[in-house]
Protein backbone atom coordinates (compact mmCIF):
# COMPACT_ATOMS: atom_id res chain seq x y z
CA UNK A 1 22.50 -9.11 2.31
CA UNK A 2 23.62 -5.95 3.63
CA UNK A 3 22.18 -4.63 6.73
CA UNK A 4 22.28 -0.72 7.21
CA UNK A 5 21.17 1.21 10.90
CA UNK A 6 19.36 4.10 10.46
CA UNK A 7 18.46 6.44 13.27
CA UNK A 8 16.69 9.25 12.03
CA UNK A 9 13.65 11.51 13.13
CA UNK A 10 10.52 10.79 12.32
CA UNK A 11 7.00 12.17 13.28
CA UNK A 12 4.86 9.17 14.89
CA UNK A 13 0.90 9.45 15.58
CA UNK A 14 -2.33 8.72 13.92
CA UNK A 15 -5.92 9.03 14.47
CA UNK A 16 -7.22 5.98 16.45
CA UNK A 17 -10.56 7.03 15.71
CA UNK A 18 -12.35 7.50 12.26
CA UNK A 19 -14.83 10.44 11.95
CA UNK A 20 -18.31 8.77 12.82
CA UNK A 21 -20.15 10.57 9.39
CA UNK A 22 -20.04 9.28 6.27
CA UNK A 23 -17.67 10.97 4.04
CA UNK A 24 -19.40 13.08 1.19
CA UNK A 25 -17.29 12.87 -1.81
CA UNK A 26 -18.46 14.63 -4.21
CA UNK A 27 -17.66 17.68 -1.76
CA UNK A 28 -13.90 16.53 -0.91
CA UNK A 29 -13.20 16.45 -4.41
CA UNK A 30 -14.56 20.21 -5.29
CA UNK A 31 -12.43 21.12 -2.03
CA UNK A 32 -9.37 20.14 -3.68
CA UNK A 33 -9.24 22.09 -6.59
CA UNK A 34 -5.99 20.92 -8.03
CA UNK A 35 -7.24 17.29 -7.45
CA UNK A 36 -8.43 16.07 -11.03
CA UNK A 37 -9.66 12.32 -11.70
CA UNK A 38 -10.86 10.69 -15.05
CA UNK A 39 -13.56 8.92 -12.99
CA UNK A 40 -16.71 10.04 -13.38
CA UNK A 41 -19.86 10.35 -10.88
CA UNK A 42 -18.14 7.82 -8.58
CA UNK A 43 -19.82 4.61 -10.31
CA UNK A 44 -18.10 1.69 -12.26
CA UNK A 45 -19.26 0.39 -15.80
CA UNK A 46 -17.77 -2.66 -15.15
CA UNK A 47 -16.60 -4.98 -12.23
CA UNK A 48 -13.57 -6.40 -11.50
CA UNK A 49 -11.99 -9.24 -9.76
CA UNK A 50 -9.77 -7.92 -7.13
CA UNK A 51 -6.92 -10.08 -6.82
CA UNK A 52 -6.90 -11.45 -3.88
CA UNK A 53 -3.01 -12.00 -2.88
CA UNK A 54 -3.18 -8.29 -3.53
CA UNK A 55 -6.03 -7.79 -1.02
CA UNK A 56 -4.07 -9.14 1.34
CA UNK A 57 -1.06 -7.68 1.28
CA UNK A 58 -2.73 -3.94 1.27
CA UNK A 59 -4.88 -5.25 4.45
CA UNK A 60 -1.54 -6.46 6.13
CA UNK A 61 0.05 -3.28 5.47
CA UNK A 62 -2.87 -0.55 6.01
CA UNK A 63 -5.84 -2.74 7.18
CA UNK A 64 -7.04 -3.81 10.67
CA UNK A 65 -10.17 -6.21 11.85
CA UNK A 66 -11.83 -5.34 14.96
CA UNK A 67 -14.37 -7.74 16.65
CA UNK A 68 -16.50 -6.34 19.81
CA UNK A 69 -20.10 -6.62 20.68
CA UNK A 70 -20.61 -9.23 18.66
CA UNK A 71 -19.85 -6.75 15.47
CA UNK A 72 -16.61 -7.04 12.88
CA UNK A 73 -15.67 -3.81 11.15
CA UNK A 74 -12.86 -4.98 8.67
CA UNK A 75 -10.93 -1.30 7.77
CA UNK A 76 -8.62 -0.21 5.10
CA UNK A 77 -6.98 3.54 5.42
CA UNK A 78 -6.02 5.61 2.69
CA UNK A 79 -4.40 8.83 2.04
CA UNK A 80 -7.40 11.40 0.70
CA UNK A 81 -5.77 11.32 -2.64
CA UNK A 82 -6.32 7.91 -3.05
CA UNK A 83 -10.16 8.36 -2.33
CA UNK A 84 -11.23 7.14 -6.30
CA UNK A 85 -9.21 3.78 -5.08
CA UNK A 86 -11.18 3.04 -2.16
CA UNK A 87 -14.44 3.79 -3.81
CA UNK A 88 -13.38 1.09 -6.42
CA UNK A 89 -12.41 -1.34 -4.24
CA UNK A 90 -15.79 -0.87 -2.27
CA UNK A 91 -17.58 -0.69 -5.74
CA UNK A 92 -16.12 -4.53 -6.47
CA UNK A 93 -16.03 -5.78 -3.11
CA UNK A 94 -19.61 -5.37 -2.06
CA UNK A 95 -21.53 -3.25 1.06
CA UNK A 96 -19.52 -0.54 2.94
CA UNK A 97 -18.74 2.71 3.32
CA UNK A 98 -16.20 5.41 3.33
CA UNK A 99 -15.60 7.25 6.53
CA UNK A 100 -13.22 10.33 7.33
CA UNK A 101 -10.50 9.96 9.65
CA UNK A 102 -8.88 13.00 8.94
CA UNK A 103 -8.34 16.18 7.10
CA UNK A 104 -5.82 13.62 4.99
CA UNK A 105 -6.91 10.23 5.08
CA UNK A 106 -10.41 8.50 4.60
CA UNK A 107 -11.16 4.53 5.83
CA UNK A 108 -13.17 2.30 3.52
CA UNK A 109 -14.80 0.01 6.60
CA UNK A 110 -16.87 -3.54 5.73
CA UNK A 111 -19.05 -5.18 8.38
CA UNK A 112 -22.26 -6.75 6.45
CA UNK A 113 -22.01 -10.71 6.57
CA UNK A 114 -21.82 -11.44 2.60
CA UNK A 115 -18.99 -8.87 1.80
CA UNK A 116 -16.61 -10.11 4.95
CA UNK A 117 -17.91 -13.84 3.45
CA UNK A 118 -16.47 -12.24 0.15
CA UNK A 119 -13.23 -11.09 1.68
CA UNK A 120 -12.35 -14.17 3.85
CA UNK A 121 -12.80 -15.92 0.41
CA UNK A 122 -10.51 -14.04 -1.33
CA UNK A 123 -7.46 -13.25 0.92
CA UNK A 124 -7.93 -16.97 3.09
CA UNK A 125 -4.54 -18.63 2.08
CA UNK A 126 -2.87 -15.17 0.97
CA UNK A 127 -1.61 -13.58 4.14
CA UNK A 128 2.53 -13.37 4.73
CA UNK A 129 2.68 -11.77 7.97
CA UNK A 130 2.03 -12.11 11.78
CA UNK A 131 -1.59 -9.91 10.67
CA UNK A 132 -2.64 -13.35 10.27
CA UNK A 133 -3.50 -14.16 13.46
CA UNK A 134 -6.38 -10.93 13.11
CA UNK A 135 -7.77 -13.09 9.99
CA UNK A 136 -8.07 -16.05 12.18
CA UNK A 137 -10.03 -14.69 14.68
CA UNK A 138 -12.46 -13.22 12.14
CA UNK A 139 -12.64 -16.62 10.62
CA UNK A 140 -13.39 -18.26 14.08
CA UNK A 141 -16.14 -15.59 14.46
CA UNK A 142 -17.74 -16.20 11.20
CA UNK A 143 -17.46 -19.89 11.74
CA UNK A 144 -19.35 -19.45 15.35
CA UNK A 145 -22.00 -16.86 14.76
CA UNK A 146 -23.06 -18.13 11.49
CA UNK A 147 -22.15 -21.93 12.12
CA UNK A 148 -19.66 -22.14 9.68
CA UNK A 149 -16.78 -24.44 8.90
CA UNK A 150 -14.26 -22.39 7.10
CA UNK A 151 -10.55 -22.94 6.87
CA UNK A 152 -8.13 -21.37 8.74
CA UNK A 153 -5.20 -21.56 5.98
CA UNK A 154 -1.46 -21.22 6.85
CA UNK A 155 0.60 -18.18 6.09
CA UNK A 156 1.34 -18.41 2.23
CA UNK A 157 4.54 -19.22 1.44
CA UNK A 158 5.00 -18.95 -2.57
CA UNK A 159 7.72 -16.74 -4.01
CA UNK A 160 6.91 -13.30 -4.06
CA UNK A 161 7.20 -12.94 -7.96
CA UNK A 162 3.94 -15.27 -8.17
CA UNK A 163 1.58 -12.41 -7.13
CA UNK A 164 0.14 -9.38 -6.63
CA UNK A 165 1.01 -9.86 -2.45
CA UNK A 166 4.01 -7.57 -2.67
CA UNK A 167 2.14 -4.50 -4.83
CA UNK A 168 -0.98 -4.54 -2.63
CA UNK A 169 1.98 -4.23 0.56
CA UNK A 170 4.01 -1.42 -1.03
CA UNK A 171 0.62 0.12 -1.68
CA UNK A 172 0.34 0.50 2.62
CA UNK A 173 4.10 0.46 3.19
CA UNK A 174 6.25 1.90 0.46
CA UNK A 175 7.39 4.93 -1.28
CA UNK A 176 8.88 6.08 -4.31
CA UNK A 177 11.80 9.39 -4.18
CA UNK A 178 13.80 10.97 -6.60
CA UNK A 179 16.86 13.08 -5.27
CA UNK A 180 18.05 15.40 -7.69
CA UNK A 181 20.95 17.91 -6.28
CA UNK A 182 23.40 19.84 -8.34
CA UNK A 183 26.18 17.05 -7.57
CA UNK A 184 24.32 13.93 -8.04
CA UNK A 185 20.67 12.46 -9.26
CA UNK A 186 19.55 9.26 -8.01
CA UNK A 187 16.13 7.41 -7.70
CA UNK A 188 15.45 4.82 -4.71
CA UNK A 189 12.37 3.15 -2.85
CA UNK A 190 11.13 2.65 0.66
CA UNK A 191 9.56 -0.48 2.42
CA UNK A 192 9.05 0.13 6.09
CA UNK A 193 7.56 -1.67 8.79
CA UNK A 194 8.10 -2.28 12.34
CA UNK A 195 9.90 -5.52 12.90
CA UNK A 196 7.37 -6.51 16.15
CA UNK A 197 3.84 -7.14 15.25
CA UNK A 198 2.64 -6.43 19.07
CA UNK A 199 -0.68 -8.65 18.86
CA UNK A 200 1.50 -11.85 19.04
CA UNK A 201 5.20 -10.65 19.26
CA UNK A 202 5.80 -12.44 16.19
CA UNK A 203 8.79 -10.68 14.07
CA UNK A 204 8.27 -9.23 10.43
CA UNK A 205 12.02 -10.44 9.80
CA UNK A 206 11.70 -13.46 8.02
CA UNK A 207 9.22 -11.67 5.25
CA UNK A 208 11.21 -8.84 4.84
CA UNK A 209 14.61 -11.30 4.33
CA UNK A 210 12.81 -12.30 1.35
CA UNK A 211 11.78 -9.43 0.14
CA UNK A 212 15.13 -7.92 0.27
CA UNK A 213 16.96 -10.81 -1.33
CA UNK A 214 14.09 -10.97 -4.31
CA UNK A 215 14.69 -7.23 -4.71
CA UNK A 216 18.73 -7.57 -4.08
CA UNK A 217 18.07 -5.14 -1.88
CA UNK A 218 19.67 -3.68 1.71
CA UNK A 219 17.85 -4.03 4.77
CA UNK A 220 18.54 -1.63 7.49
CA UNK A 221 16.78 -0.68 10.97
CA UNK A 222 15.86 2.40 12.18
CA UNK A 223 13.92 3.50 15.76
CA UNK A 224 11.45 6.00 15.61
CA UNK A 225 11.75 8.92 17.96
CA UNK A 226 9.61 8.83 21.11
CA UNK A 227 8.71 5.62 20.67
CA UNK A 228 9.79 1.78 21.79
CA UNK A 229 9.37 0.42 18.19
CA UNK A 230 12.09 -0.47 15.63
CA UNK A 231 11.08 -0.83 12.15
CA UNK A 232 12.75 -2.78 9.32
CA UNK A 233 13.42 -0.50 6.15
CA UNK A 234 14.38 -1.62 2.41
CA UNK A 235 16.00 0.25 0.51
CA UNK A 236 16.06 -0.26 -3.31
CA UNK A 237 18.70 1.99 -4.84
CA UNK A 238 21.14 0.03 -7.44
CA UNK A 239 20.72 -0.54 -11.01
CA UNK A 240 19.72 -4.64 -10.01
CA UNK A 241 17.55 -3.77 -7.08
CA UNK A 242 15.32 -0.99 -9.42
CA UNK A 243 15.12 -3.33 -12.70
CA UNK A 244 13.85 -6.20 -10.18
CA UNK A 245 11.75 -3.90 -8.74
CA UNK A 246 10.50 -2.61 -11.75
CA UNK A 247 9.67 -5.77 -13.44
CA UNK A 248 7.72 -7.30 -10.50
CA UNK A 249 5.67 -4.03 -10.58
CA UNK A 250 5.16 -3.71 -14.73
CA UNK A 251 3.99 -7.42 -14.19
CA UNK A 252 1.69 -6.80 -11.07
CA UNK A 253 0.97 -2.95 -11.71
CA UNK A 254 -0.24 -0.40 -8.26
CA UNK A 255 -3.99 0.31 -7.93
CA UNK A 256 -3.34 3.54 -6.19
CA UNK A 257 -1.50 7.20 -6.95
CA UNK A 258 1.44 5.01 -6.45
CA UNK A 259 1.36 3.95 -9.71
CA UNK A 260 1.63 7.23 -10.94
CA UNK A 261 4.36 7.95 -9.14
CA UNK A 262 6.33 5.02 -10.07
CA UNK A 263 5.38 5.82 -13.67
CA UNK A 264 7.59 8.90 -12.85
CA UNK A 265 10.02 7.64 -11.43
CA UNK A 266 10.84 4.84 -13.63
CA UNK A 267 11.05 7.25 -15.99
CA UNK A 268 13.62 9.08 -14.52
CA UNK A 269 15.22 5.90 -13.76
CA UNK A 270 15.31 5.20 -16.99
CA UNK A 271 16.97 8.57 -18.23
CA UNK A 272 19.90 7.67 -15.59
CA UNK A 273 21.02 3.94 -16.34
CA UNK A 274 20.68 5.06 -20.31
CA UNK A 275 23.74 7.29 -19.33
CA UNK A 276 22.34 9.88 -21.64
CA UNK A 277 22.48 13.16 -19.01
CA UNK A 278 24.71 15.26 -21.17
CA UNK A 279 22.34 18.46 -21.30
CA UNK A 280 20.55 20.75 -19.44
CA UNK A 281 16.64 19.18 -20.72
CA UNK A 282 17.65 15.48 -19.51
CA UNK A 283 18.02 16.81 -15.82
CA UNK A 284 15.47 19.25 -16.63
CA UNK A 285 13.18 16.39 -17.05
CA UNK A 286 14.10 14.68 -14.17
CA UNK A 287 13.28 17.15 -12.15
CA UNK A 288 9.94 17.86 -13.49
CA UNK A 289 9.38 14.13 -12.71
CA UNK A 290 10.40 14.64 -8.90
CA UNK A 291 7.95 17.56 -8.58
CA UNK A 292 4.68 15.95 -10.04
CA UNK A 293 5.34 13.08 -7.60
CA UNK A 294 4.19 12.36 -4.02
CA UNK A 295 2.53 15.21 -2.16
CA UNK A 296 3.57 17.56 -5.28
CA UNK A 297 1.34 15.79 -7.57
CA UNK A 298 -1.76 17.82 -8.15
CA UNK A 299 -3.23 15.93 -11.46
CA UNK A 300 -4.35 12.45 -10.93
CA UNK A 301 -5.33 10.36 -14.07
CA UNK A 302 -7.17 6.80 -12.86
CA UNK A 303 -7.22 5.67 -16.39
CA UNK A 304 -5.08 2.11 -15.15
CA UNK A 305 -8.38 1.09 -12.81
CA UNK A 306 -10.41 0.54 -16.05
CA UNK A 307 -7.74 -2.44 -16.88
């Protein structure tokens, strides 16, 4: 394992607070003209079974619990674009709703008794990181205010290839970037996440050790400006690293507009290691891939929830 030090800038701050009033959105999506998705009048023909390892890991990546007042509110964030996600995951989950936090990111928040009952049920036993110890306390208030007696299950140790844990994660934590300059084209991914969780001062290390020798991947460090924290970043750049990468996620596919983008950049991927760049349309094509990806992508297609 090769560890790597990166100290480079990055912006820091998010809204604390969500936006008390529900988000309409039906209205956000006629806002965003470009924004296109295939579904339709924001209801479901059929439900699902979310897995639950995959539950977890988005939760320990973009989630939080908060208990106060003798209330839970159990909150997911999501970028706006991945709006048609969170209204499918509250469509199969049970009773919530979808509050804005900001111009760019909405919260899908779950506080009635069944649907946390629901949740507990499904992500008890699937939790890898020091977030645990926020899933234990919600268990030990379930357990007191509604004289329970449910398990509080250790963190799950299976290999990472045995679930949807990791997808759900890379959902929160990871990114997908194709550099294409007239000297060189490459595709690589990003796992971040601060090494400290600050609840319990337990360290993210151990996890990300096996994610990065699952993925034959580098680990490296970097601190982010104006800040105490240090985060641990993967980096998945060599031919091994991206064909592990890729098979874990063709066998335990992305719910959100990261799917998309890994569609596109497995594709490119796939142009490179085939060692068949010898004219103009092959890099042509991977650049069209780079700049329908990420915050250039403008059409959405949500035809993988229906599966």
């Amino acid at each position: 394992m090769t560890k790597l030090n990166y100290f480079l800038p990055v912006q820091v701050g998010a809204p604390d607070m969500a936006d008390k009033s529900l988000l309409q959105t039906s209205s956000i999506l006629k806002s965003n003209t470009n924004y296109k998705t295939l579904i339709k009048n924001e209801k479901y023909k059929h439900r699902v079974n979310i897995p639950g390892s995959y539950l977890a890991g988005l939760i320990e990546g973009d989630g939080y619990i908060n208990i106060s007042n003798n209330r839970v509110i159990l909150g997911i964030t999501f970028n706006l674009k991945d709006l048609p996600l969170a209204q499918f995951l509250l469509a199969n989950l049970g009773q919530g709703s979808i509050v804005k936090r900001s111009e760019n990111s909405v919260e899908l928040r779950f506080h009635a008794k069944s649907t946390l009952l629901t949740i507990i049920n499904l992500i008890n036993g699937e939790f890898k990181t020091p977030k645990i110890v926020m899933l234990h306390k919600l268990i030990d208030f379930c357990n007191l205010k509604y004289s329970l007696s449910l398990e509080k299950k250790p963190l799950n140790t299976e290999n990472l290839n045995s679930n949807h844990w990791l997808s759900g994660f890379i959902e929160a934590e990871g990114g997908f970037y194709i550099r294409h300059s007239p000297s060189s084209i490459n595709c690589f991914f990003y796992l971040e996440q601060r090494m400290i969780y600050p609840t319990n001062n337990e360290s993210y290390g151990p996890l990300f050790e096996n994610i990065v020798n699952y993925l034959k991947a580098k680990l490296g460090i970097r601190k982010r400006l104006h800040s105490n924290n240090s985060y641990y970043i993967i980096r998945v750049e060599n031919r091994l690293s991206c064909l592990s990468l890729i098979e874990y996620l063709d066998k335990y596919p992305l719910l959100s507009s990261k799917h998309l983008d890994f569609v596109n950049w497995k594709a490119a991927f796939n142009i490179l290691i085939s060692k068949r760049i010898k004219t103009d349309q092959d890099k042509k094509d991977i650049f069209n891939y780079k700049n329908t990806m990420n915050d250039k992508r403008t059409d959405f297609n949500w035809d993988h929830l229906k599966y």
